[in-house]
Protein backbone atom coordinates (compact mmCIF):
# COMPACT_ATOMS: atom_id res chain seq x y z
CA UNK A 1 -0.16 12.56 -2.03
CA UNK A 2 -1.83 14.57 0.48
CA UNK A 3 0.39 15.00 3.64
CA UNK A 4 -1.72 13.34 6.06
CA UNK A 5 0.08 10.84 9.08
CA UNK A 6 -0.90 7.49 8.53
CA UNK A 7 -2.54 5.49 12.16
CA UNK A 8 -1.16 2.79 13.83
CA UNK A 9 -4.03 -0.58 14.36
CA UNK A 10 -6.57 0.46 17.18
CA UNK A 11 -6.15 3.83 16.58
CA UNK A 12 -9.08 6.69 16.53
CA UNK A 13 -10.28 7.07 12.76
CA UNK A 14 -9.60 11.10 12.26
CA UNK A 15 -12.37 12.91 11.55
CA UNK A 16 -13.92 14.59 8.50
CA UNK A 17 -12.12 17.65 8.94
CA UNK A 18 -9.31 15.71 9.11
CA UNK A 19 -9.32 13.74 6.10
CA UNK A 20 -11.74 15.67 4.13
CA UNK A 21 -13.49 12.48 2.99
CA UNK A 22 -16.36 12.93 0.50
CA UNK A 23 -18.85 9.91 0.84
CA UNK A 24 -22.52 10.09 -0.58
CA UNK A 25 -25.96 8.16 -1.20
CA UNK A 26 -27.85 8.35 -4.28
CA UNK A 27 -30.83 10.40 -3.78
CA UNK A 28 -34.19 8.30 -3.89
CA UNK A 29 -35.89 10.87 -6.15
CA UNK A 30 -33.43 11.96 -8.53
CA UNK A 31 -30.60 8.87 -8.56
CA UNK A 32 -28.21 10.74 -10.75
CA UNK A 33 -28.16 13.00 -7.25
CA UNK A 34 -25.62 12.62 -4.58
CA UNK A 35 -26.26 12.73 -0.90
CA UNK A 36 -23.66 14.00 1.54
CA UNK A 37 -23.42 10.74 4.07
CA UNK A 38 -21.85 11.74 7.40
CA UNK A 39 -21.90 8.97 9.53
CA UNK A 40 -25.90 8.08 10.64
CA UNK A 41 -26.31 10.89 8.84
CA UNK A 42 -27.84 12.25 5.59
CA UNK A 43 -27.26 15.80 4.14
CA UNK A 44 -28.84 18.14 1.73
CA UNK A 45 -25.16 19.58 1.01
CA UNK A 46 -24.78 18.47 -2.91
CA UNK A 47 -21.60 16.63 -4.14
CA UNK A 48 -19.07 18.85 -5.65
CA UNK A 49 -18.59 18.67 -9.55
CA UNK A 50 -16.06 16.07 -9.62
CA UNK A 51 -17.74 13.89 -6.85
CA UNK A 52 -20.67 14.78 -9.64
CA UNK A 53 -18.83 13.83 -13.11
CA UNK A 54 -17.37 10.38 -11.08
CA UNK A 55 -20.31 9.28 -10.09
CA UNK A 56 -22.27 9.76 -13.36
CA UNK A 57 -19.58 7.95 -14.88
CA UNK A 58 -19.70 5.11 -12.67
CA UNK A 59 -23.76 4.87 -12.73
CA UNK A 60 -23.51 4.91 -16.67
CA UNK A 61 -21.10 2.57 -16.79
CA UNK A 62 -22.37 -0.06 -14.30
CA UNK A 63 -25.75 0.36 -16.06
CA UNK A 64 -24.78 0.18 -19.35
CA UNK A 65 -26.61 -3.25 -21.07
CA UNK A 66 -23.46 -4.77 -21.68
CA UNK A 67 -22.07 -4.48 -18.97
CA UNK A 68 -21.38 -8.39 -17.07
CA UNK A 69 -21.92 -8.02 -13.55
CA UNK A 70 -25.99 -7.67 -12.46
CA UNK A 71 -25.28 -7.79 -9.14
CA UNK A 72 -23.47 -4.28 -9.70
CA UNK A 73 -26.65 -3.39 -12.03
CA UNK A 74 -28.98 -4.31 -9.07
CA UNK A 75 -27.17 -2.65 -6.09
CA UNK A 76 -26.97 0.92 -8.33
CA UNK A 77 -30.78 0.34 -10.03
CA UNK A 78 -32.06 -0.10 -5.94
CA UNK A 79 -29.70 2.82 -5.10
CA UNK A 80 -28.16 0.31 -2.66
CA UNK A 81 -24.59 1.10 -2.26
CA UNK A 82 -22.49 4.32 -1.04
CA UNK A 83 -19.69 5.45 -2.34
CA UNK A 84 -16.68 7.37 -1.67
CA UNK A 85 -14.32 9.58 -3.21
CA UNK A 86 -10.75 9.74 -1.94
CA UNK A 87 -7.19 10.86 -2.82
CA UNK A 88 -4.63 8.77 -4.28
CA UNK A 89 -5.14 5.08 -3.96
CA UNK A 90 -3.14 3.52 -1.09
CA UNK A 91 -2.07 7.50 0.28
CA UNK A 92 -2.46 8.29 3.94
CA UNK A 93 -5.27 10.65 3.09
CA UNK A 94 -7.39 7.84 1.39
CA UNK A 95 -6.42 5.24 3.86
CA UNK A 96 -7.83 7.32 6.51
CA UNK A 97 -10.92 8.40 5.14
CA UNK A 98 -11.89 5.05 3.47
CA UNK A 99 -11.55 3.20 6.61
CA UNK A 100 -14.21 5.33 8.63
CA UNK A 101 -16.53 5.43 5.39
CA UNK A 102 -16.10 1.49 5.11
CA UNK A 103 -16.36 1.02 8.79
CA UNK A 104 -19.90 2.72 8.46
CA UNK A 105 -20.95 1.61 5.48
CA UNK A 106 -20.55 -2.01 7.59
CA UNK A 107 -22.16 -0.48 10.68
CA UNK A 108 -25.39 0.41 8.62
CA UNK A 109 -25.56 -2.79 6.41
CA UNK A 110 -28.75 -4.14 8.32
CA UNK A 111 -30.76 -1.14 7.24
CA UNK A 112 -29.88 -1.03 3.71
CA UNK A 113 -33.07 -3.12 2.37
CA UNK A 114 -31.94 -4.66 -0.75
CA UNK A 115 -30.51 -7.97 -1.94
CA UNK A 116 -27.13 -6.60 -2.99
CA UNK A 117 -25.44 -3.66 -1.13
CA UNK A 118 -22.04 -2.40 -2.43
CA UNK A 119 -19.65 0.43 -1.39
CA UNK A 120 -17.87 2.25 -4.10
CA UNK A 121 -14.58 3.73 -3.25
CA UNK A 122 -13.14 6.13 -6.06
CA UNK A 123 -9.59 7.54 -5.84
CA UNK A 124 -8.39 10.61 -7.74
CA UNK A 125 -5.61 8.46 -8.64
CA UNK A 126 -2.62 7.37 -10.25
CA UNK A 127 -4.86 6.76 -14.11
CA UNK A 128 -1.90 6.09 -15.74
CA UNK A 129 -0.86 2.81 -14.47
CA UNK A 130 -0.47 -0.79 -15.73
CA UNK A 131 -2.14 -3.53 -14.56
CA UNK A 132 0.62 -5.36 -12.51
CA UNK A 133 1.28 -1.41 -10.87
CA UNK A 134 -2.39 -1.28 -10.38
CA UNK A 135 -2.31 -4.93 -8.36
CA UNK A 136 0.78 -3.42 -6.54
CA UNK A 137 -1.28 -0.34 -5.51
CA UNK A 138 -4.83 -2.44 -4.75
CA UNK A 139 -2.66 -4.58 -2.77
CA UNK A 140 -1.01 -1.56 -0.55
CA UNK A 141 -4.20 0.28 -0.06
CA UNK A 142 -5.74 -3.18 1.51
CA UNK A 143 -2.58 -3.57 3.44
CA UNK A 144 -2.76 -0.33 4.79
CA UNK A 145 -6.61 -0.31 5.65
CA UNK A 146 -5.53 -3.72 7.31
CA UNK A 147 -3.46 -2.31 9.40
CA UNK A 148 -5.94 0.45 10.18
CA UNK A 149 -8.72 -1.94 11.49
CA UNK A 150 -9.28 -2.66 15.14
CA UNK A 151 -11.61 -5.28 14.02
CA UNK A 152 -10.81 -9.38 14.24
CA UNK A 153 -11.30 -11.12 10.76
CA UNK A 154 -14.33 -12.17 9.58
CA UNK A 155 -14.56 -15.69 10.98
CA UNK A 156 -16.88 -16.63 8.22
CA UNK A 157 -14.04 -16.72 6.15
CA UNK A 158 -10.34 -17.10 6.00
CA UNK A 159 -7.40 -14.91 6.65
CA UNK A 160 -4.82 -16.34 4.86
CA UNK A 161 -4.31 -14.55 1.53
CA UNK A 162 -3.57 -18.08 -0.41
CA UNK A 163 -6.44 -20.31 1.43
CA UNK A 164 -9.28 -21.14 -0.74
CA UNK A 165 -11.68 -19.54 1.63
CA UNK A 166 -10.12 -16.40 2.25
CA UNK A 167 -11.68 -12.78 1.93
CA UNK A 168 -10.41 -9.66 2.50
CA UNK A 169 -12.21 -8.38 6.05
CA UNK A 170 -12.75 -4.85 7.44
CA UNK A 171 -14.91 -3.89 10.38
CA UNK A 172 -15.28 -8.03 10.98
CA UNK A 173 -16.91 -7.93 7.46
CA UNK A 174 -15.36 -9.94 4.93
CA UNK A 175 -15.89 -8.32 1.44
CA UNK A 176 -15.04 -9.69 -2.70
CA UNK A 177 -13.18 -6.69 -3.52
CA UNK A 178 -13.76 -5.85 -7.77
CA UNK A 179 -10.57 -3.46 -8.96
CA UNK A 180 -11.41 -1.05 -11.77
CA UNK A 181 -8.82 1.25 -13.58
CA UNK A 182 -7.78 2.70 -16.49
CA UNK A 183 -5.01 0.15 -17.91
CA UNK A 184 -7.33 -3.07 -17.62
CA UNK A 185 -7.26 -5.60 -20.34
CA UNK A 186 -10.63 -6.24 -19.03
CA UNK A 187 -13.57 -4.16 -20.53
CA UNK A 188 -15.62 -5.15 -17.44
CA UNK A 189 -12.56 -3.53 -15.41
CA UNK A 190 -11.79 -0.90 -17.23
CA UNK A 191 -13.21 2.65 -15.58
CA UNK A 192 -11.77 5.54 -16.12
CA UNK A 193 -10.49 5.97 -12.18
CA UNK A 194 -9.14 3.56 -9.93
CA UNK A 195 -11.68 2.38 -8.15
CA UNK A 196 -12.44 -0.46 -5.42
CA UNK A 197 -15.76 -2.35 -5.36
CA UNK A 198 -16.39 -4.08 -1.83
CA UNK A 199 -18.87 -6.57 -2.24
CA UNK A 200 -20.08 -8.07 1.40
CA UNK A 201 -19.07 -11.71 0.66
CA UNK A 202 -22.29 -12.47 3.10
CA UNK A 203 -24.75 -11.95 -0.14
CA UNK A 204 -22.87 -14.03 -2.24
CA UNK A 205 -23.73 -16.68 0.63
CA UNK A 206 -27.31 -16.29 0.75
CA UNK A 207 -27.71 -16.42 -2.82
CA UNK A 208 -26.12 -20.19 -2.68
CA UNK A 209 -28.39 -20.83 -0.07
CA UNK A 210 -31.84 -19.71 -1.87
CA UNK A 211 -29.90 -21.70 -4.93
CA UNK A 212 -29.57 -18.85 -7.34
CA UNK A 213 -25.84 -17.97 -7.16
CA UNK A 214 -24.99 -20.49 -10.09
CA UNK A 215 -27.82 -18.67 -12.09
CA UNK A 216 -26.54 -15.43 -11.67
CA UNK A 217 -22.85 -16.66 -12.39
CA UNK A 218 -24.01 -18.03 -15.69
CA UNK A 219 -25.42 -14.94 -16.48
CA UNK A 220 -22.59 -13.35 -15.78
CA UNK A 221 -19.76 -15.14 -17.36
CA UNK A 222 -22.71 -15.39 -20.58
CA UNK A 223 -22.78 -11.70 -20.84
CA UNK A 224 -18.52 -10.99 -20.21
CA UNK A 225 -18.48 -13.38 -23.29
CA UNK A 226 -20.90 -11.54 -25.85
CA UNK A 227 -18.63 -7.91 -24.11
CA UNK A 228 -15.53 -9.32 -24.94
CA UNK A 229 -15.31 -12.99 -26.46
CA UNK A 230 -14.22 -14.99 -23.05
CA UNK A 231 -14.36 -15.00 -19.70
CA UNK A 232 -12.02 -13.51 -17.52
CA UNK A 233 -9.46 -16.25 -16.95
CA UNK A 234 -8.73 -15.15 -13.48
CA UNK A 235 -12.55 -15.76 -12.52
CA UNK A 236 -12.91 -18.61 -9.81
CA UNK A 237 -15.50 -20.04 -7.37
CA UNK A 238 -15.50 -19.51 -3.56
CA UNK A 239 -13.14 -22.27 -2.28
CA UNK A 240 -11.97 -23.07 -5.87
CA UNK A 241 -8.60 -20.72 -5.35
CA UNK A 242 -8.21 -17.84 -3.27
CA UNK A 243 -10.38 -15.11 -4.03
CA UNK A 244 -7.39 -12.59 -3.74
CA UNK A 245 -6.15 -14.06 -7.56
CA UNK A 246 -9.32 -12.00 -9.05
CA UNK A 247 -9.36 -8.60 -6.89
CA UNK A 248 -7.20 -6.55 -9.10
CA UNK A 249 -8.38 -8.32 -12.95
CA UNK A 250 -5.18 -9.41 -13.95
CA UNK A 251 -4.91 -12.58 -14.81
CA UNK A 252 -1.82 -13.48 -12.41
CA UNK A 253 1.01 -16.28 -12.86
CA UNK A 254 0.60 -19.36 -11.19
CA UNK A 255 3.25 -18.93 -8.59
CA UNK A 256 1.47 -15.61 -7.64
CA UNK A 257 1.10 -15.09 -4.06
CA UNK A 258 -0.74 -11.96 -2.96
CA UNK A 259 1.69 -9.20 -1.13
CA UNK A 260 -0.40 -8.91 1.97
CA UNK A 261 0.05 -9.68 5.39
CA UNK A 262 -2.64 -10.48 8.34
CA UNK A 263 -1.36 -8.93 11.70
CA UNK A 264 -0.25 -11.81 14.02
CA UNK A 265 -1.04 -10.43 17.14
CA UNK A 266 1.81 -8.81 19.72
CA UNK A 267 4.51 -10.28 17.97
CA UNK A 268 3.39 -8.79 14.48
CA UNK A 269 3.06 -5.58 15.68
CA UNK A 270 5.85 -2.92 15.10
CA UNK A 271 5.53 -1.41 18.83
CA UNK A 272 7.97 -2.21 21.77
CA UNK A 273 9.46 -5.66 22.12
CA UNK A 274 12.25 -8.01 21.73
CA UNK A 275 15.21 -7.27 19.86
CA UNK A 276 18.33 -9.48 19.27
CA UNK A 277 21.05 -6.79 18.92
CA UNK A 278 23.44 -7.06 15.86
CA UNK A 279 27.21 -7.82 16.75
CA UNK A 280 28.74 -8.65 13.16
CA UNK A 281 28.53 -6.56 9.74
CA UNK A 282 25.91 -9.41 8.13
CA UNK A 283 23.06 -11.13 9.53
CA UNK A 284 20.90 -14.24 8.51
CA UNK A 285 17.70 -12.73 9.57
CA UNK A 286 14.89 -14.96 11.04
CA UNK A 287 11.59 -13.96 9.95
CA UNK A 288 9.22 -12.62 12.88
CA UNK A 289 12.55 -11.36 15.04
CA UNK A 290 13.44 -7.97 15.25
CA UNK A 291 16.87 -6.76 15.02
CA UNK A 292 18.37 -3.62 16.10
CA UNK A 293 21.44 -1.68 14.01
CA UNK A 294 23.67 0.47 16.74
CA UNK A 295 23.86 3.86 16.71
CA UNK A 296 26.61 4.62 13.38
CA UNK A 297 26.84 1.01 12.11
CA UNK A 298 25.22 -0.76 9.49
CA UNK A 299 24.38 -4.19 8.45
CA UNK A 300 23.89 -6.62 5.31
CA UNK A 301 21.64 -9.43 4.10
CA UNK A 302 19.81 -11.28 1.88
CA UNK A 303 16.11 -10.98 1.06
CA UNK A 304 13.91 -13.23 -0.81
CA UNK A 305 11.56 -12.23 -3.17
CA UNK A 306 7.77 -11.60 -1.95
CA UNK A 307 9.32 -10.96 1.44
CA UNK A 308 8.59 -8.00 3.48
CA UNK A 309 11.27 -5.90 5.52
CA UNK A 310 9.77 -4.01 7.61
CA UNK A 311 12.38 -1.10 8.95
CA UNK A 312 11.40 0.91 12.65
CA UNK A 313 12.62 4.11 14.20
CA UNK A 314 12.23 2.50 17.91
CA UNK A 315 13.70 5.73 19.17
CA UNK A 316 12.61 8.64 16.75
CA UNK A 317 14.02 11.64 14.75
CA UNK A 318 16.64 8.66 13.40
CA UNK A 319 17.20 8.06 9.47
CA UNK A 320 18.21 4.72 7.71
CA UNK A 321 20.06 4.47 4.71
CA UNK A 322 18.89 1.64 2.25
CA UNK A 323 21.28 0.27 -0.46
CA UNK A 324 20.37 -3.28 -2.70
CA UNK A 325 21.80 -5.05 -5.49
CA UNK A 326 20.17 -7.86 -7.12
CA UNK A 327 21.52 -11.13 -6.05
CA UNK A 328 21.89 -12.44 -9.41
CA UNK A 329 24.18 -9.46 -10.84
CA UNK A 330 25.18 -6.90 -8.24
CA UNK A 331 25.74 -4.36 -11.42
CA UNK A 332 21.89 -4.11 -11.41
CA UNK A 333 21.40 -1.90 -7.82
CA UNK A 334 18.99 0.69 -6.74
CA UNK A 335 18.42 3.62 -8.74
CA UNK A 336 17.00 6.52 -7.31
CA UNK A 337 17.39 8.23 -10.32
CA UNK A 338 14.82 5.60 -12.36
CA UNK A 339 12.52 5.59 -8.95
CA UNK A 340 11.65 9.25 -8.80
CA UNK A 341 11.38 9.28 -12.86
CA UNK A 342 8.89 6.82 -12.63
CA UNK A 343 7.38 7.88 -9.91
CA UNK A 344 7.28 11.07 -11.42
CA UNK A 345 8.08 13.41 -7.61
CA UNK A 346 10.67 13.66 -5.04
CA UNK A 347 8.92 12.04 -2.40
CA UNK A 348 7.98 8.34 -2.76
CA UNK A 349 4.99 6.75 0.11
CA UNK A 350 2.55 4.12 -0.29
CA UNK A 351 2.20 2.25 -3.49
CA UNK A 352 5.32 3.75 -4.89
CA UNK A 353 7.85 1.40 -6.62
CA UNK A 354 11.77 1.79 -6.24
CA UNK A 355 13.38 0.82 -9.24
CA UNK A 356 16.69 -0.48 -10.35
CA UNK A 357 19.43 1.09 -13.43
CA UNK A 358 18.24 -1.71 -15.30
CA UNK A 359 14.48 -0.34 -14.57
CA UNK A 360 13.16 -3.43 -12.94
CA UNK A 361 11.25 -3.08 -9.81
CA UNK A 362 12.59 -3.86 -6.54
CA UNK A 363 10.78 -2.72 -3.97
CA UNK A 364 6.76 -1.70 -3.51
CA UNK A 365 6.49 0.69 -0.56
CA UNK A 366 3.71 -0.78 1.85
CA UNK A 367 2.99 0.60 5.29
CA UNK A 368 4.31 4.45 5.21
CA UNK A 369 3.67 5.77 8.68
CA UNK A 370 5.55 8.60 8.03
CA UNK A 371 5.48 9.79 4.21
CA UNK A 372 8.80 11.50 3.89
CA UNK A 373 12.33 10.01 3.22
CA UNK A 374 14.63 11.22 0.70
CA UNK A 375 15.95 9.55 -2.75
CA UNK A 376 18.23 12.32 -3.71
CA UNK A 377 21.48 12.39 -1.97
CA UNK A 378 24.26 10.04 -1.25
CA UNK A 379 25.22 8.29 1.89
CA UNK A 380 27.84 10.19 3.89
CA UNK A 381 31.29 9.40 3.63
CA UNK A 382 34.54 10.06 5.42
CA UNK A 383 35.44 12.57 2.05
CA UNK A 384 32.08 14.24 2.78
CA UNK A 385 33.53 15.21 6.28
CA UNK A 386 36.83 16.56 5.31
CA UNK A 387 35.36 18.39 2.88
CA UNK A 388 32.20 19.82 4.42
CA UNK A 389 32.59 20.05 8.40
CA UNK A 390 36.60 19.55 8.43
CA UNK A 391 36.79 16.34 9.94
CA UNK A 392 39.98 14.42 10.00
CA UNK A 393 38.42 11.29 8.41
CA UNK A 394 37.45 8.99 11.17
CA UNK A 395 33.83 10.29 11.90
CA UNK A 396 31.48 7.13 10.72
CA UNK A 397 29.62 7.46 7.88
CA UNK A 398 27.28 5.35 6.40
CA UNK A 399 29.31 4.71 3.02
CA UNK A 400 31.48 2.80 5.46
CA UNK A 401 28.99 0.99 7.05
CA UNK A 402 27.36 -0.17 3.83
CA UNK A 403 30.70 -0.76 2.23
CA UNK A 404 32.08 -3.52 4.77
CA UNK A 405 28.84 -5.46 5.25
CA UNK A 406 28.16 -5.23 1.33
CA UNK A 407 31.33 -6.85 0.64
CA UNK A 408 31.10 -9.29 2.34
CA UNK A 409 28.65 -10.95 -0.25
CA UNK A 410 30.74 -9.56 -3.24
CA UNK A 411 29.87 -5.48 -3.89
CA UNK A 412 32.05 -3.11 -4.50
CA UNK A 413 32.32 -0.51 -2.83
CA UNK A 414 32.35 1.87 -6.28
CA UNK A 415 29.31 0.10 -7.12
CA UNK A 416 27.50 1.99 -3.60
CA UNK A 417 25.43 5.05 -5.41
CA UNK A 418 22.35 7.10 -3.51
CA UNK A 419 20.41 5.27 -1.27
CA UNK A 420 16.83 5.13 -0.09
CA UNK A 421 17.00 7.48 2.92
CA UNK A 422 14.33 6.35 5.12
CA UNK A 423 12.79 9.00 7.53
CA UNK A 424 14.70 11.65 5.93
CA UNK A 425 13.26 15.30 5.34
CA UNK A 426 15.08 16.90 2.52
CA UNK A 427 13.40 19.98 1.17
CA UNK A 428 13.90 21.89 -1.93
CA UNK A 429 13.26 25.71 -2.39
CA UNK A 430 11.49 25.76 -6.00
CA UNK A 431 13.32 28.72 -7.12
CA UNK A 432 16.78 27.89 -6.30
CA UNK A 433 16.83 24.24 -5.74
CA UNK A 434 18.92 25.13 -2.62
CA UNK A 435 18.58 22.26 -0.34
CA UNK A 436 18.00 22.27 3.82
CA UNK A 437 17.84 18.86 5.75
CA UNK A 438 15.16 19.19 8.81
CA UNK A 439 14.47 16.57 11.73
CA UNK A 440 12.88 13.40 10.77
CA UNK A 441 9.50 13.62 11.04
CA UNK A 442 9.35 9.80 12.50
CA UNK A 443 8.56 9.26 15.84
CA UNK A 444 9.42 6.49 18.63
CA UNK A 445 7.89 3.57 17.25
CA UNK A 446 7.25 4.83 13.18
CA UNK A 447 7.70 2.64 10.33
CA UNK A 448 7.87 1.75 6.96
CA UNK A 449 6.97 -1.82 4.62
CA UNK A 450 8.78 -3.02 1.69
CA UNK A 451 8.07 -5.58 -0.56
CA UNK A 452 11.27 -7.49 -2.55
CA UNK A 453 10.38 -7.55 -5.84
CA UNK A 454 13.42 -9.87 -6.64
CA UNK A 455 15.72 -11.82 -4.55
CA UNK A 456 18.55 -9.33 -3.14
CA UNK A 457 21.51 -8.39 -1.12
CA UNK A 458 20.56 -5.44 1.18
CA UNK A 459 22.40 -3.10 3.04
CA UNK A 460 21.00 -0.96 6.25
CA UNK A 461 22.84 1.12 8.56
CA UNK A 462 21.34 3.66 11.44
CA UNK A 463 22.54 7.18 9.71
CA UNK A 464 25.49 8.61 11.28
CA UNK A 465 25.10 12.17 10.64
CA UNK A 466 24.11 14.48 13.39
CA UNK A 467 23.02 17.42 10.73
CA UNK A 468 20.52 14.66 9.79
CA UNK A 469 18.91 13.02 12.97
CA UNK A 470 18.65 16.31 14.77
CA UNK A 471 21.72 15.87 16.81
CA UNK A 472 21.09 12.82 18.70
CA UNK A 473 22.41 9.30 16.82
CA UNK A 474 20.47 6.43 17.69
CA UNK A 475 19.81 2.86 16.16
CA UNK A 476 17.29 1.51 14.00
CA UNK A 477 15.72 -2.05 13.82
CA UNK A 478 14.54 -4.17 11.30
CA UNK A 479 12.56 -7.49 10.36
CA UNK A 480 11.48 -9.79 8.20
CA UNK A 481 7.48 -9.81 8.18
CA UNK A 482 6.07 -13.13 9.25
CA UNK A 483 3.49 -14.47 7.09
């Protein structure tokens, strides 16, 4: 992932240097050309060789005859639609530079002359995913964007991810979003990239109004049949089911809700405000209420499936140490061995998935606003002290503070292995594999998003080593996201 800071809602967009975002326009002449777009602006500066070879793969297979969708065939024959190419999908880097090329693609909608407009964004990345770790990633790059846009929602169209009427909405636009990657079962989705496709749900809208939408649905659906033999099942109309069911391709179960969240206003927002201080080792946590975790304690719970916990350094420089179990079999617990195997690096952000020893998800890493925590080492115990600093055995340590909560609802303590440590910066030398702990890089106010993946017991505490919060212990909160 590029090592970029994510922004908080409201927030300046960085700039080009900043983000090094690559977004074009077909050239008029010569199509197969890319334009460099900056802003209001058009350049003569050509599009490097892999801007080049994605593009050419994207107009060849949008324009291929058998391909379904002719609004798609339109917006690329008119050379009506931009498109950008970007990092990882769902990484800071992307995030950043997507919003300010979607933000003007939006802005400059009105001069695009054409009766279908698209933006293409392209993402360097991850090709070798599955379809249901593709929807996990779709979903935490639109999260993320989300949370990037200073905009209200589209009030042409709903907000609420499960309403009929709801479409995703950037810049007060509300766009049908069309996932492409590798992994699809879907030939019509299947691109060798990860890609996003944001239609302006507007069009769609004037074509029922001149009566030819239902004509160019037929068409569609007719030619997805002769490409493949059906119709994609997950295919609805506008107020039918949510829209969100179709984004990614999948054809999702029918107790699928989609993992996003709509910022509530001030009492959504992870800035300063109440918190209800913890005074016992377990809590029944309300969503929408912030809790705060003193200084060397910790804290356990339950979380529910398709929930998000939402964890904040109010203070800065302050780690958290994460520990879960499943809540059907507390054998089955976080494995941060399985996570970074999977994940396939040290350092898991955005879009990542922690795993458990029985290699089942359990968490999907949303909002990131800091990029850097630590998988690798285990919580700090009263042995650790003895051992390493000389202490007589009564400094706090988070193995204590996870083990009395956590039993509490029946886990061992021998059970307790590495933990998730939020905010932590652990580095590596690559030729010795010597390890040195800096400062977190959080600041007052930083946070991170994680999605339950299965109904769980959950242990937090607010670190309680001083090597590892730069000196200074203070506490950490946490919530349950309101929906």
């Amino acid at each position: 992932m590029v090592d970029l800071p994510a922004f908080a809602p409201g927030s300046p967009i960085p700039d080009e240097a900043e983000v090094g975002a690559r977004c074009y326009r077909p050239d008029p002449g010569h199509p197969e050309r890319l334009l460099r777009v900056d802003g209001d602006e058009v350049a003569e500066t050509p599009a490097d060789l892999t801007a080049t070879a994605m593009h050419g793969a994207f107009r060849a297979f949008v324009l291929d005859p058998h391909y379904p969708c002719v609004g798609a065939r339109s917006a690329v024959h008119n050379n009506s639609y931009r498109l950008g190419v970007y990092d990882a999908l769902g990484s800071p880097g992307a995030t950043a530079a997507l919003a300010r090329d979607l933000a003007a693609f939006t802005a400059g909608l009105d001069d695009i002359d054409a009766a279908f407009a698209t933006f293409v964004a392209l993402f360097a990345g991850p090709q070798d995913v599955d379809e249901e770790a593709f929807e996990r990633a779709l979903w935490a790059q639109l999260q993320a964007l989300h949370e990037a846009d200073p905009a209200p929602w589209d009030p042409a169209v709903s907000s609420d991810p499960d309403d009929p009427h709801f479409s995703f909405s950037y810049a007060g636009t509300a766009f049908f979003i069309v996932g492409l990657h590798p992994g699809s079962a879907r030939l019509s989705r299947r691109f060798p990239w990860p890609a996003l496709v944001f239609n302006p749900h507007a069009q769609f809208e004037r074509l029922r109004e001149a009566g030819k939408y239902e004509r160019m649905q037929a068409v569609v659906r007719d030619k997805d049949r002769a490409l493949q033999g059906d119709i994609n099942p997950a295919l609805d109309d506008f107020g039918g089911d949510s829209e969100a069911r179709q984004y990614s391709g999948r054809l999702v179960e029918p107790d699928w809700h989609p993992p996003f969240h709509v910022r509530g206003g001030e009492a959504d927002e992870p800035g300063p405000r109440q918190v209800v201080a913890i005074a016992a080792p377990t809590v029944e946590p309300r969503p929408g209420v912030r809790y705060r975790i003193a200084a060397q304690s910790g804290v356990a719970f339950l979380v529910e499936r398709g929930q998000v916990l939402r964890i904040v350094d109010p203070h800065g420089l302050q780690v958290c140490d994460l520990y879960s179990v499943w809540r059907g079999q507390p054998r089955e617990h976080l494995s941060s061995g399985r996570s970074i195997d999977y994940a396939d690096r040290l350092y898991l952000s955005t879009g990542d998935v922690l795993y458990s020893n029985r290699e089942r998800p359990m968490w999907t890493i949303g909002r990131d606003d800091v990029g850097r925590h630590d998988l690798v080492l285990t919580p700090c115990s009263p042995e650790m002290y003895r051992r390493l600093r000389g202490d007589d055995g009564t400094h706090p340590s988070c193995h204590e503070n996870l083990r009395g909560p956590l039993a509490a609802f029946g886990v061992e303590a021998d059970s307790i292995g590495s933990t998730f440590n939020i905010f932590m910066d652990v580095r590596f030398d690559p030729s010795t594999g010597k390890m040195t702990i800096g400062p977190p890089a959080s600041a007052a106010g930083d946070c991170i998003e994680l999605r339950a993946e299965m109904d769980m017991i959950v242990g937090l505490t607010a670190c309680s080593s001083e090597v590892t919060n730069a000196g200074s212990l203070k506490p950490i909160d946490f919530e349950i996201v309101a929906v």
